[in-house]
Protein backbone atom coordinates (compact mmCIF):
# COMPACT_ATOMS: atom_id res chain seq x y z
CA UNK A 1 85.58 114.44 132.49
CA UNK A 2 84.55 113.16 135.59
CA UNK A 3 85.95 113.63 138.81
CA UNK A 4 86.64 109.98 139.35
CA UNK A 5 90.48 109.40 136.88
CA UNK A 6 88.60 105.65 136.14
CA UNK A 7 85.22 107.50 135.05
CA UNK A 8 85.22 109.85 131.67
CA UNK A 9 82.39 111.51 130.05
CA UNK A 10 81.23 112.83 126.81
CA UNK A 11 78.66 113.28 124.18
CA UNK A 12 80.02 110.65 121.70
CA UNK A 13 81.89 107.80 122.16
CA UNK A 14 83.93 106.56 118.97
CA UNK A 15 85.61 103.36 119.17
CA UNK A 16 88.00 102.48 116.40
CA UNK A 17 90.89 104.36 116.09
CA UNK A 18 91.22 104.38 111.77
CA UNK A 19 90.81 107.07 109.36
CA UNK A 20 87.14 106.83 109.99
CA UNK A 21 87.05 107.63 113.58
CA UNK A 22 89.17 110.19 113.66
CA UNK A 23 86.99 111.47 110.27
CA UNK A 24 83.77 111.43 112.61
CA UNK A 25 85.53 112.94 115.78
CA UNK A 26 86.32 116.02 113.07
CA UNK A 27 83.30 115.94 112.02
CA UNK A 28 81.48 115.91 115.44
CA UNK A 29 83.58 118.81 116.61
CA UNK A 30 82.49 121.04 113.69
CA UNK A 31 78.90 120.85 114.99
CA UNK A 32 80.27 121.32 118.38
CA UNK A 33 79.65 117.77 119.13
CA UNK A 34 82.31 116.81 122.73
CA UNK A 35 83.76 113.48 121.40
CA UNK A 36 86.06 110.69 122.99
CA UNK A 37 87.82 108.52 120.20
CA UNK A 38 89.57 105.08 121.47
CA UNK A 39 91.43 102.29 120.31
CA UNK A 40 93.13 99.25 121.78
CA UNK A 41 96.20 99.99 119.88
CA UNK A 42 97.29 103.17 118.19
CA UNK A 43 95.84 105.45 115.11
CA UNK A 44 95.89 103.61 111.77
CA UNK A 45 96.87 100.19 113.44
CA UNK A 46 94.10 98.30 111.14
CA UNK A 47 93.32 98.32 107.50
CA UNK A 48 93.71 102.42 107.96
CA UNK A 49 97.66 102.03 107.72
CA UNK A 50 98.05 98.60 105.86
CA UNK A 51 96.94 99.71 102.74
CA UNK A 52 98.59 101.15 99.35
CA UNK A 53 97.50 104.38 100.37
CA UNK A 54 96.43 105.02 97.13
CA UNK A 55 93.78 107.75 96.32
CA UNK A 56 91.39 106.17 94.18
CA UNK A 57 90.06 107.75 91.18
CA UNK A 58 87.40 104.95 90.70
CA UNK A 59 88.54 103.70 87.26
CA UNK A 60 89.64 100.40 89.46
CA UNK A 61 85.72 99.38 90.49
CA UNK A 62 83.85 100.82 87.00
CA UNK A 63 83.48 96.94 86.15
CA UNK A 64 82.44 95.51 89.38
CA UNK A 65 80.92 98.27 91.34
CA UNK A 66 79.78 101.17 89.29
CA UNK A 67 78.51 103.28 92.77
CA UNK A 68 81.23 102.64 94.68
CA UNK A 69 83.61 103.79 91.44
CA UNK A 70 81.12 107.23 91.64
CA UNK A 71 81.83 107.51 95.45
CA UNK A 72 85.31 107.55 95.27
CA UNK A 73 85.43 109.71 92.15
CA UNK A 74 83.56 112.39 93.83
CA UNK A 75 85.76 112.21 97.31
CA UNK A 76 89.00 112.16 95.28
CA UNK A 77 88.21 115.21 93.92
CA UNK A 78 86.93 116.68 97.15
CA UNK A 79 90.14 115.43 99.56
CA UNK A 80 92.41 117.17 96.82
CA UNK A 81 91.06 119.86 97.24
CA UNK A 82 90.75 119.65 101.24
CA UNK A 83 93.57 117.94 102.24
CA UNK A 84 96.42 118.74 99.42
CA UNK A 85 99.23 118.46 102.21
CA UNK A 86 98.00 114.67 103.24
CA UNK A 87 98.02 114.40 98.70
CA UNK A 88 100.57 113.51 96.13
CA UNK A 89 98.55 114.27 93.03
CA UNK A 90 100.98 111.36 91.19
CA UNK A 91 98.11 110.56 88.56
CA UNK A 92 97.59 107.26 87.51
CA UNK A 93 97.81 104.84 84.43
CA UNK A 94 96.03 101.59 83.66
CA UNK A 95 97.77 99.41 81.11
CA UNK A 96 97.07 96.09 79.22
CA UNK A 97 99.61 94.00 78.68
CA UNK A 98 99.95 90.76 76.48
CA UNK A 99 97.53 88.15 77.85
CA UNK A 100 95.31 90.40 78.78
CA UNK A 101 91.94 90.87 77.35
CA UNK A 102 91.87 93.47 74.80
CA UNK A 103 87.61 93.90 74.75
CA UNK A 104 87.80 94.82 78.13
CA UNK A 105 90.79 97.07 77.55
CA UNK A 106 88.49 98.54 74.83
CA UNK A 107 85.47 98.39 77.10
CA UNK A 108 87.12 100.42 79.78
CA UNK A 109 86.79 103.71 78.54
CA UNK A 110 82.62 103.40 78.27
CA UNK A 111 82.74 102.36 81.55
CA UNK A 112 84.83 105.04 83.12
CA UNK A 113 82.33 107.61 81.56
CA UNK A 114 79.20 106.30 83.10
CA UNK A 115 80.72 106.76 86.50
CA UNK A 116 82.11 110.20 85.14
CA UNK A 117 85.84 109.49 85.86
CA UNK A 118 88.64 111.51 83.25
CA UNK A 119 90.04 108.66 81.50
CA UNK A 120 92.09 109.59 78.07
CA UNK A 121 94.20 107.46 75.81
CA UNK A 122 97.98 106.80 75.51
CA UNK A 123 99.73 105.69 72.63
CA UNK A 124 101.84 102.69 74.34
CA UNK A 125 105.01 104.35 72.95
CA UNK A 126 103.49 107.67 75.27
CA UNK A 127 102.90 105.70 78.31
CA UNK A 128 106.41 104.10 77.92
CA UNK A 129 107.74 107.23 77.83
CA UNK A 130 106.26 108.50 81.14
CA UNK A 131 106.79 105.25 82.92
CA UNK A 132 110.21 103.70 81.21
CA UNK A 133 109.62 100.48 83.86
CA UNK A 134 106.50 99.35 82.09
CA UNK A 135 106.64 96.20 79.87
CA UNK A 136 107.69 95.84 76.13
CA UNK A 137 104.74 93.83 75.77
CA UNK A 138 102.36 96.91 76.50
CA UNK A 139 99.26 97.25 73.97
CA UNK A 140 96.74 99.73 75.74
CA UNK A 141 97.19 102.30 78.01
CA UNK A 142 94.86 105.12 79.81
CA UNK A 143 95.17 107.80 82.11
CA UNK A 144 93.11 108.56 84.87
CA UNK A 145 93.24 110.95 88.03
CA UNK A 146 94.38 108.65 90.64
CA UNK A 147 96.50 109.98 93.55
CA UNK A 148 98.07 108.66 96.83
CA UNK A 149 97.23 109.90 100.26
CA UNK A 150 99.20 109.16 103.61
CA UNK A 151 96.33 108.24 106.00
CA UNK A 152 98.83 108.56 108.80
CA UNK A 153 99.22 112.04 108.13
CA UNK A 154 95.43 112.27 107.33
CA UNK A 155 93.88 110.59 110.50
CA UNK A 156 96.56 112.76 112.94
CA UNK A 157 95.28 116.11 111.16
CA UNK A 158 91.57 115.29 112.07
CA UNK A 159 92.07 114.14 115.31
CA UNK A 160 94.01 117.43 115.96
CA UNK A 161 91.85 119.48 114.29
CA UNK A 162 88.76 118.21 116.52
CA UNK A 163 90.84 118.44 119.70
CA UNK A 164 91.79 122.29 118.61
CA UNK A 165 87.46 122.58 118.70
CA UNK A 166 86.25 122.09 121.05
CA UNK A 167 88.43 119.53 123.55
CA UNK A 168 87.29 116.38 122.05
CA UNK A 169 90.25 114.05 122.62
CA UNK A 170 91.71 110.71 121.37
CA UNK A 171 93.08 107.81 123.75
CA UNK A 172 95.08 105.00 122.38
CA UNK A 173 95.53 101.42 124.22
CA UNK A 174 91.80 101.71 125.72
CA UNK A 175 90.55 98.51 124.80
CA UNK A 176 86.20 97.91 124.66
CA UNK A 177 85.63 94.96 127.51
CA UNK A 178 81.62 95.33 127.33
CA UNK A 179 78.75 97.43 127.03
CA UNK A 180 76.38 98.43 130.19
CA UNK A 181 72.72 98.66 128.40
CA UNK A 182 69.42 99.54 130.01
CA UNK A 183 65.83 99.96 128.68
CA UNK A 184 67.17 99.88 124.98
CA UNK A 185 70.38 101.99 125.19
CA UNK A 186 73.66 101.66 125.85
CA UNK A 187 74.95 103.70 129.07
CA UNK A 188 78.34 103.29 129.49
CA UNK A 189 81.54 101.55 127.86
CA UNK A 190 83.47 99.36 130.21
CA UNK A 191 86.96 99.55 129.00
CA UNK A 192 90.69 98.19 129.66
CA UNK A 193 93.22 100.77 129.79
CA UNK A 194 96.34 99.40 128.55
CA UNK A 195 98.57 102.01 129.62
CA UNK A 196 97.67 102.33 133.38
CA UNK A 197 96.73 98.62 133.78
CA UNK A 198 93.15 99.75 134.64
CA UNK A 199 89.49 99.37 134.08
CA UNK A 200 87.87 102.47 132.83
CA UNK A 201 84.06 103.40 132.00
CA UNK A 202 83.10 105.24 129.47
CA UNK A 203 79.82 107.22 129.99
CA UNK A 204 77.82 108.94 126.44
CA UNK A 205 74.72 109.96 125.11
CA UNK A 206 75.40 108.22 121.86
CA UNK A 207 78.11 105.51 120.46
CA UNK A 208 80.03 105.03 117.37
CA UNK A 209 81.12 101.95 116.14
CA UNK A 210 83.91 102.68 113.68
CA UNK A 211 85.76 99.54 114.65
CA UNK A 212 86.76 98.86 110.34
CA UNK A 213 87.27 94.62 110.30
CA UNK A 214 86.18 94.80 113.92
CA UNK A 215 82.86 96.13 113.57
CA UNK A 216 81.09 92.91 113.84
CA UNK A 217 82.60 91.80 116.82
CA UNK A 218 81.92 95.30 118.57
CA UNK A 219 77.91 95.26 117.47
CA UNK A 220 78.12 91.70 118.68
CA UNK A 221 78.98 93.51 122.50
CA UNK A 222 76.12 95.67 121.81
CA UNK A 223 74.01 92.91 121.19
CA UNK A 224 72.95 94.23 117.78
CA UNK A 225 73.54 91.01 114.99
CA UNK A 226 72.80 92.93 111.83
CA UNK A 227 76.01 93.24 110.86
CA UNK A 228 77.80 91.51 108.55
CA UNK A 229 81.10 91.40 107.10
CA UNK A 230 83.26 89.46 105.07
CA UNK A 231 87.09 89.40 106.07
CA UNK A 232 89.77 89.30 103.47
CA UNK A 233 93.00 89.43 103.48
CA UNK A 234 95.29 91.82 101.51
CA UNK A 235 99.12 91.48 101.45
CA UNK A 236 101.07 93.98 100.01
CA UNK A 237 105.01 94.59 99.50
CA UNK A 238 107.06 97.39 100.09
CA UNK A 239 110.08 98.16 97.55
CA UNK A 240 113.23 100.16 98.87
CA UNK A 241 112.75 102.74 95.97
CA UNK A 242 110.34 104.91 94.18
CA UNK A 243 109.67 102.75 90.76
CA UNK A 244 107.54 104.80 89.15
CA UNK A 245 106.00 108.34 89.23
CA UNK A 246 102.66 107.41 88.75
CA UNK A 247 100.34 104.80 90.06
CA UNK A 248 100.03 102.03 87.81
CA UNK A 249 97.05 99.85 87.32
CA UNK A 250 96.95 96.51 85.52
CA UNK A 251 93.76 96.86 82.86
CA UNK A 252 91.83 94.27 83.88
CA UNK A 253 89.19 93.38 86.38
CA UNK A 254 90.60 93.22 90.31
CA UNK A 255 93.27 91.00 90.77
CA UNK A 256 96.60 90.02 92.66
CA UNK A 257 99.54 91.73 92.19
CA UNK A 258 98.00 94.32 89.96
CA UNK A 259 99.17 97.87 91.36
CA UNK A 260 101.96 99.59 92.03
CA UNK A 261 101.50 102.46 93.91
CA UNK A 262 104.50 105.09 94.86
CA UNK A 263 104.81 105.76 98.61
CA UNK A 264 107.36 108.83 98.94
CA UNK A 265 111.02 107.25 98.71
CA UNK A 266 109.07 103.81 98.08
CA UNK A 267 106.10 101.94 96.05
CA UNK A 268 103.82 99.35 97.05
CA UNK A 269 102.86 96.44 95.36
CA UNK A 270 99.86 94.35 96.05
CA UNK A 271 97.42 93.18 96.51
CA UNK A 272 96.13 89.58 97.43
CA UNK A 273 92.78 88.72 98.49
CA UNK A 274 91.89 85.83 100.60
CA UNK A 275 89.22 85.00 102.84
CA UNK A 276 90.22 84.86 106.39
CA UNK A 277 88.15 84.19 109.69
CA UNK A 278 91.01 85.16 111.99
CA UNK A 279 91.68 89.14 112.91
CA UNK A 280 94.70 88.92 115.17
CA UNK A 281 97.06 86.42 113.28
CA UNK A 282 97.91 87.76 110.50
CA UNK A 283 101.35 87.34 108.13
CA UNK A 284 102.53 87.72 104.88
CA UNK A 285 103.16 84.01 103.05
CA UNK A 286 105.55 83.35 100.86
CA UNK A 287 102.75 82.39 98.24
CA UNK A 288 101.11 85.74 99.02
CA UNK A 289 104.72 87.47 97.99
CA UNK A 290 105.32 85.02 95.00
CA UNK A 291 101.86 85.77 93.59
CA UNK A 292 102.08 89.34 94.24
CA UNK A 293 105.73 89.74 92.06
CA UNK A 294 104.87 87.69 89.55
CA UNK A 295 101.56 89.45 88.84
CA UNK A 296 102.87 92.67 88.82
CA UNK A 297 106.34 91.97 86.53
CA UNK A 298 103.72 90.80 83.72
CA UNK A 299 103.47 94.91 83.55
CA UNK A 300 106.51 96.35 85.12
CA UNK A 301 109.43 93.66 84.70
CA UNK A 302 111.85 94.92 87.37
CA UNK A 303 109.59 93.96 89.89
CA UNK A 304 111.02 90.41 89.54
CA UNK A 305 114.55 91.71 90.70
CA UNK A 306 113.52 94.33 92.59
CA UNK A 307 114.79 94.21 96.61
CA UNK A 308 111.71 94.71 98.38
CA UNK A 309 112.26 95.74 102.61
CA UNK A 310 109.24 94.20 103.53
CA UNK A 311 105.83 93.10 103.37
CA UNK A 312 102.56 93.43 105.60
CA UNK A 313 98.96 91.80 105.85
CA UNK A 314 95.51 93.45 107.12
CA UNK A 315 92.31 92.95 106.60
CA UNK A 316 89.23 94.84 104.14
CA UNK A 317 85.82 94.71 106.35
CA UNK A 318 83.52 93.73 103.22
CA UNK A 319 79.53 94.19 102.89
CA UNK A 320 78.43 90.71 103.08
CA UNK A 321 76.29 89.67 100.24
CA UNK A 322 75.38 86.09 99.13
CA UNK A 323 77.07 84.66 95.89
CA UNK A 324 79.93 86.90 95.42
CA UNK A 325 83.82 86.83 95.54
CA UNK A 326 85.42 88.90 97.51
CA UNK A 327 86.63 90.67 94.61
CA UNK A 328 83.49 91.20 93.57
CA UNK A 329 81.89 92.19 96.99
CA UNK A 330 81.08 95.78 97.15
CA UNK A 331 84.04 98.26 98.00
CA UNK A 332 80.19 100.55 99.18
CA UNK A 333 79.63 100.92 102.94
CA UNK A 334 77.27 100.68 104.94
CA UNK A 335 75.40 103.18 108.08
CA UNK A 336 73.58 101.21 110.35
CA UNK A 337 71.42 102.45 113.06
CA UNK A 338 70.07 99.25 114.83
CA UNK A 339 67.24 100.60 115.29
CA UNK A 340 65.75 96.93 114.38
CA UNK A 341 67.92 95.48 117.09
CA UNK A 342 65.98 97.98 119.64
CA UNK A 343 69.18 100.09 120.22
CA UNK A 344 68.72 104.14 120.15
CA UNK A 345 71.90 105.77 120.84
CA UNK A 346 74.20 103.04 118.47
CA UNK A 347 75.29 102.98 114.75
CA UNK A 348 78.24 101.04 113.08
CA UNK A 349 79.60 103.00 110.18
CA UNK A 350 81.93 99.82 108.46
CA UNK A 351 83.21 98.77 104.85
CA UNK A 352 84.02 101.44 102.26
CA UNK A 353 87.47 102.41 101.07
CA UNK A 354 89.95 105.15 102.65
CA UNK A 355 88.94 107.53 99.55
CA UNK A 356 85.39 107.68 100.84
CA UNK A 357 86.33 107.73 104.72
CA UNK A 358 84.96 112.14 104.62
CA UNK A 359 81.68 110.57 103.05
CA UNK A 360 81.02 107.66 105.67
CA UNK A 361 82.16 109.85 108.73
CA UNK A 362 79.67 112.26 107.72
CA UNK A 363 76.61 109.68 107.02
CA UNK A 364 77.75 108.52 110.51
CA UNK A 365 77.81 111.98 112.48
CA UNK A 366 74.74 113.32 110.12
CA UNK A 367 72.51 110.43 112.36
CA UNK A 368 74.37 111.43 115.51
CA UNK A 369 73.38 114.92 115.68
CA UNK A 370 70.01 113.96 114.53
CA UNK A 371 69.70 111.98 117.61
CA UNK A 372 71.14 114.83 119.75
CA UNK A 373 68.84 117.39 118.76
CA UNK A 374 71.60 118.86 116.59
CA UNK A 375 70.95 120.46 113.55
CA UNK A 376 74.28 122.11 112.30
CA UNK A 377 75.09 120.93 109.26
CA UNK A 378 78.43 119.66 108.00
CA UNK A 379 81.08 121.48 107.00
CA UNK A 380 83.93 118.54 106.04
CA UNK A 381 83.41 118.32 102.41
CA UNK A 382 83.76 122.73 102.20
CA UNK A 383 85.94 123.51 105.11
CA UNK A 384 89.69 122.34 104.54
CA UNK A 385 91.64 120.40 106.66
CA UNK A 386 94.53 122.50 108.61
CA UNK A 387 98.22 122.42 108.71
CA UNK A 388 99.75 120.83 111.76
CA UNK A 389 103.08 121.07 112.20
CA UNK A 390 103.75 117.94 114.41
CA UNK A 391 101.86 115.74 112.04
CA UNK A 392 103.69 116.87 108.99
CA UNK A 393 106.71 114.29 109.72
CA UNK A 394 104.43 111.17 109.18
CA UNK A 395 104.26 112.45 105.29
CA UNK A 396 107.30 111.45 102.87
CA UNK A 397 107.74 114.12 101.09
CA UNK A 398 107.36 116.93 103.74
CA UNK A 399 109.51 115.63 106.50
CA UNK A 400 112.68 115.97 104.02
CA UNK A 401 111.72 119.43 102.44
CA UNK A 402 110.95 120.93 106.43
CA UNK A 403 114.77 119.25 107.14
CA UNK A 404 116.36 121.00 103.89
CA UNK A 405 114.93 124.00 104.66
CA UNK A 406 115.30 124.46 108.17
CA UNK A 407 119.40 123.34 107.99
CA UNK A 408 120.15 123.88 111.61
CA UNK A 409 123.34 121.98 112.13
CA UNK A 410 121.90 121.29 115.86
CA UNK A 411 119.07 119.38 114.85
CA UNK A 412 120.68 115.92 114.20
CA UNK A 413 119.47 113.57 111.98
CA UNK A 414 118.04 110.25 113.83
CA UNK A 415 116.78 108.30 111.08
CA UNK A 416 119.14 109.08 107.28
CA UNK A 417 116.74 106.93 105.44
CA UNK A 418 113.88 109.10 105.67
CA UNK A 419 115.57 112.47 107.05
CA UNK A 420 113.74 112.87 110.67
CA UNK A 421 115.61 114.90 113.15
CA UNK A 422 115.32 114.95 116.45
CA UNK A 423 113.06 118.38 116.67
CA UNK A 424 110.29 115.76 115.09
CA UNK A 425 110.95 113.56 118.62
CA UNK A 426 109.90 116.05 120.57
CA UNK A 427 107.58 117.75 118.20
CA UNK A 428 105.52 113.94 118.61
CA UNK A 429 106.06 114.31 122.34
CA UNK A 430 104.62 117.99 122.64
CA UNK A 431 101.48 116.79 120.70
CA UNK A 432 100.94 113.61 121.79
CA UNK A 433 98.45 112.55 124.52
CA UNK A 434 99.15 113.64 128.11
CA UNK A 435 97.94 109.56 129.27
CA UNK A 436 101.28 108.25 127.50
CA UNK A 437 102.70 106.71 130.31
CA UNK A 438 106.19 105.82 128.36
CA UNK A 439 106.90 107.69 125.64
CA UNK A 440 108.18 104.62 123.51
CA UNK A 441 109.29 104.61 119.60
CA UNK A 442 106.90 102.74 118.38
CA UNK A 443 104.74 105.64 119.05
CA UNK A 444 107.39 107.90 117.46
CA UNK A 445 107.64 105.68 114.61
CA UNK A 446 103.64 105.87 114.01
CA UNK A 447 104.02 110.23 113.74
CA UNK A 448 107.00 110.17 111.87
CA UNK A 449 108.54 108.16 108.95
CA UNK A 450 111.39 106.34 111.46
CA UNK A 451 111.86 103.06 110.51
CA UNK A 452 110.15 103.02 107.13
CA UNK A 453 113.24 103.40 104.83
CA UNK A 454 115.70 100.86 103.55
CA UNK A 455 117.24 99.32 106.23
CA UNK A 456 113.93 99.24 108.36
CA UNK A 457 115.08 100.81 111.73
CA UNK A 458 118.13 99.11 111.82
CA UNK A 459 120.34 102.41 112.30
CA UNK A 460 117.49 104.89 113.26
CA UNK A 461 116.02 102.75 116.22
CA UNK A 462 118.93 102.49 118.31
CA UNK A 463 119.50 106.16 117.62
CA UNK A 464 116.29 106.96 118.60
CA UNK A 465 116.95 105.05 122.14
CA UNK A 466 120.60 106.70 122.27
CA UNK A 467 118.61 110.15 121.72
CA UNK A 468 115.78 109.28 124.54
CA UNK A 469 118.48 108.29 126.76
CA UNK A 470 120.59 111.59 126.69
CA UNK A 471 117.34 113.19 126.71
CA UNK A 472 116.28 111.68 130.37
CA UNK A 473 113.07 109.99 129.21
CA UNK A 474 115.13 106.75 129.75
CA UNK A 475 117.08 105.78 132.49
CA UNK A 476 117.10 102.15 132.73
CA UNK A 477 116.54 99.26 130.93
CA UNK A 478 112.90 100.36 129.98
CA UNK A 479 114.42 102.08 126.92
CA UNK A 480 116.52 99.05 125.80
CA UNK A 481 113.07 97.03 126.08
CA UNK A 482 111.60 99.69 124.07
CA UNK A 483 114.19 99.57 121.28
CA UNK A 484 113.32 95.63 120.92
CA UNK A 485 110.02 96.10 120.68
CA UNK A 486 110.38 98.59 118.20
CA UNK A 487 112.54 96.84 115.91
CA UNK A 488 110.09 93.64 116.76
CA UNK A 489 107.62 95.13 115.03
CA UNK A 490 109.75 95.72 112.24
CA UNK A 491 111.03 92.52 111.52
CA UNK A 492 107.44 91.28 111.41
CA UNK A 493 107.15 92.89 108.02
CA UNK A 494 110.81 91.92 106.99
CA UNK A 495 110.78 88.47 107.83
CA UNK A 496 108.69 87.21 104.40
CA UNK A 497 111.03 89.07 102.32
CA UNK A 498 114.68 88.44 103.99
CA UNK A 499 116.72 87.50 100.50
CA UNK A 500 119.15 88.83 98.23
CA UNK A 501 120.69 92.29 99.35
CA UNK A 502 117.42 92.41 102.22
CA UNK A 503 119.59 89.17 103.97
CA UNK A 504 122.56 90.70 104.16
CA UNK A 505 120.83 93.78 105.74
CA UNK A 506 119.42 91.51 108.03
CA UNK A 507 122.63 89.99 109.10
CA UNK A 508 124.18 93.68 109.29
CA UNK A 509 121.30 94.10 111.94
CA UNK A 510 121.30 91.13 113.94
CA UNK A 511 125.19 91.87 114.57
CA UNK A 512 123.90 95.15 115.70
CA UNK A 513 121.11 94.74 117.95
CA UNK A 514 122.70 91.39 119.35
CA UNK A 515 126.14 91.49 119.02
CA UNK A 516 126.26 95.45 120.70
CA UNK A 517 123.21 96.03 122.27
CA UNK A 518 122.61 92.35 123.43
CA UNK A 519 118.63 92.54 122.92
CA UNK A 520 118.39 89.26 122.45
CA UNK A 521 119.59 88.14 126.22
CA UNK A 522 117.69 91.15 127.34
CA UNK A 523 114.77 89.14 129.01
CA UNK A 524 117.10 87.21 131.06
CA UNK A 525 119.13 90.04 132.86
């Protein structure tokens, strides 16, 4: 780092801030690569965290893209391996159900062997019995190694693991303003720093562009136009219980509303696709969340009744070809190294799924080192991923077993829903980065599972203030403007899906955050 606090150095600048950055930051480290990863907002705050988090096994793509089904069949296996505690190996089922088409259902095995994927058989009776929510009107059913991964808990463990290395370090809220380039290279990045209110530069040998949906835009500042991407939009919906065990697939090509994936205490159902030219306004419709249920309780009826706590929108970066549906545009990615656009020290690494984010980091960081003069090789697809303590309470399952076990009648509970006590608080503070200006709870909620039960932050965010408060980190109204933003946030996701039993929760919390606390006049005090 430089002497100057608005000057930093490194070898590598990564901008983008999803599981992909902080898989090339690992990545870089292991070589003994110095690395600086930013993002305007936070870890996971694109397509990275608004996905299923499902781990695919590649049966979904064997129609439409047979390599990218072989990809993701080969890093499934790998990440299970490597990263068991970011893994719920919850297997997976695809099932046909009346109106479906029964060739491809009878197709679908052939097609899972050419790209080598385990599929075998059910009996519907058998797949009824492992999965009692699946429809009546059932006719074929397979199982396949699919899984679900918590890319929270996945994109925290790298960028720990690479600061543990060797120093490399991570800083959210650092937003890319321009690019200083001379005689074919790219010298410095000229950034905002949200947090301080500051310009910073941002001097490196070479630069990453990992931006996901954003990657086009951030070539664009490089003045590099060979990259292009299609933008679609996915909504998906988030149930207030686990429905099933497994993930469940419909048997049929890619469509809306055809998987159910289990999330912990939760599932997720989605997803849509539409084409969308906007990046920053982005919502859930109502015809988005119709489509989605009424898809989906063709194969598991209760999602028609089932109270759902919200609902949330991003965006897949896809591989633009001519002629296709976004559907049927390749879920492959793509390495660029503009060396056609005369630029030698800049590569976007952009599309590809979350299961293959170990394979494109390394692509990326295989060219980097190449163009350092490096020639250690990889290690991230033999050398598994270490435990972390602090980033343990972003996954479902582990943040109640740690609580159960532990039992120390000191260590309140702050959020019930998802069992986080206050030890995780300042577990997240110990770990997090020393620029934080305010320690606020969104940024608690993004390293822990506050907020992401049933009744959405309603009870856990204003004991999360109450806790800050008593704690010191909060002494005026800074904490109370916090606590709105916090549960701001969460009504974003909530406000698509406020019916039934989810209304009266949201009356329940509008007495409380208004009625007690007053947040809504809190602007005008």
């Amino acid at each position: 780092m430089s002497s100057d606090a608005s000057t930093l150095e490194t070898e590598v600048l990564i901008i983008g801030g999803g599981v992909t950055g902080a898989g090339v930051m690992r990545d870089l480290a292991l070589r003994g690569i110095h690395s600086l990863l930013i993002d305007k907002r936070d870890l996971c705050a694109g397509a990275s965290g608004g996905n299923h988090g499902l781990l695919h096994s590649g049966a979904r793509y064997v129609s439409t893209d047979p390599d990218a089904a072989i990809e993701c069949r080969k890093e499934n296996a790998l990440l299970k391996r490597l990263a068991p505690q970011c893994i719920e190996t919850a297997g997976g089922l695809f099932v046909a159900v009346e109106g479906d088409d029964p060739q491809f259902a009878d197709r679908f095995p052939a097609l899972c062997r050419h790209a080598g994927i385990e599929c075998e058989e059910l009996a519907p009776a058998e797949a009824r019995r492992l999965e009692p929510v699946l429809s009546e009107k059932l006719f074929k059913a397979y199982r396949v190694p699919d899984a679900t991964i918590d890319p929270f808990h996945l994109a925290m463990l790298n960028v720990d693991h690479a600061r543990l290395l060797n120093g490399s370090f991570y800083r959210p809220h650092t937003e890319l303003l321009r690019f200083e380039i001379a005689a074919g290279e790219i010298r410095a990045a000229i950034c905002h720093d949200h947090l301080h209110q500051r310009q910073l530069t941002i001097r490196a040998r070479q630069f990453v562009n990992a931006g996901g949906a954003w990657a086009m835009n951030i070539a664009r500042l490089a003045g590099c136009t060979d990259v292009h991407l299609l933008y679609s939009k996915g909504t998906i919906l988030v149930s207030n219980d686990r429905l099933a065990q497994r993930v469940i697939n419909r048997l049929r090509p890619p469509g809306d509303g055809d998987i159910l994936v289990p999330g912990g205490t939760v599932s997720l159902l989605g997803t849509t696709s539409t084409r969308v030219e906007d990046l920053e306004q982005l919502a859930p419709t109502a015809e988005e969340i119709d489509r989605n249920i009424r898809e989906g309780a063709a194969m598991i009826p209760a999602l028609a009744g089932a109270r759902y706590i919200r609902a949330f929108s991003r965006v897949r970066p896809l591989l633009q070809t001519s002629g296709t549906t976004d559907r049927a545009a390749t879920r492959g990615f793509a390495l660029l190294d503009h060396a056609s656009q005369g630029m030698d020290n800049f590569c976007t690494i952009t599309g590809g799924k979350l299961t293959t984010f170990r394979l494109m980091a390394e692509k990326a960081v295989d060219l980097v080192a190449r163009r350092l003069g490096n020639d250690r090789a990889g290690l991230t697809a033999t050398l598994p991923l270490p435990d972390d303590a602090a980033s343990s309470w972003a996954d479902p399952a582990a943040a109640q077993k740690r609580w159960h076990h532990d039992r120390d009648p000191d260590d309140m509970i702050l959020c019930e829903c998802e069992m986080v006590p206050q030890s995780a608080i300042e577990q997240v503070f110990a770990n997090s980065p020393d620029i934080e200006k305010e320690r606020t709870i969104e940024l608690i909620a993004l390293r822990t599972r506050a907020g992401k039960g049933p009744c959405q932050g309603s009870f856990c965010g204003i004991r999360i203030g109450s806790y800050l408060y008593d704690s010191g980190y909060y002494r005026d109204a800074t904490g109370l403007a916090h606590m709105r933003d916090f549960l701001d946030e969460r009504f974003k996701g909530q406000r698509s899906v406020i019916w039934g039993p989810q209304a009266a929760q949201m009356e329940l919390a509008e007495a409380l955050h208004c009625g007690l606390l007053g947040l809504d006049t809190l602007e005008d005090e």
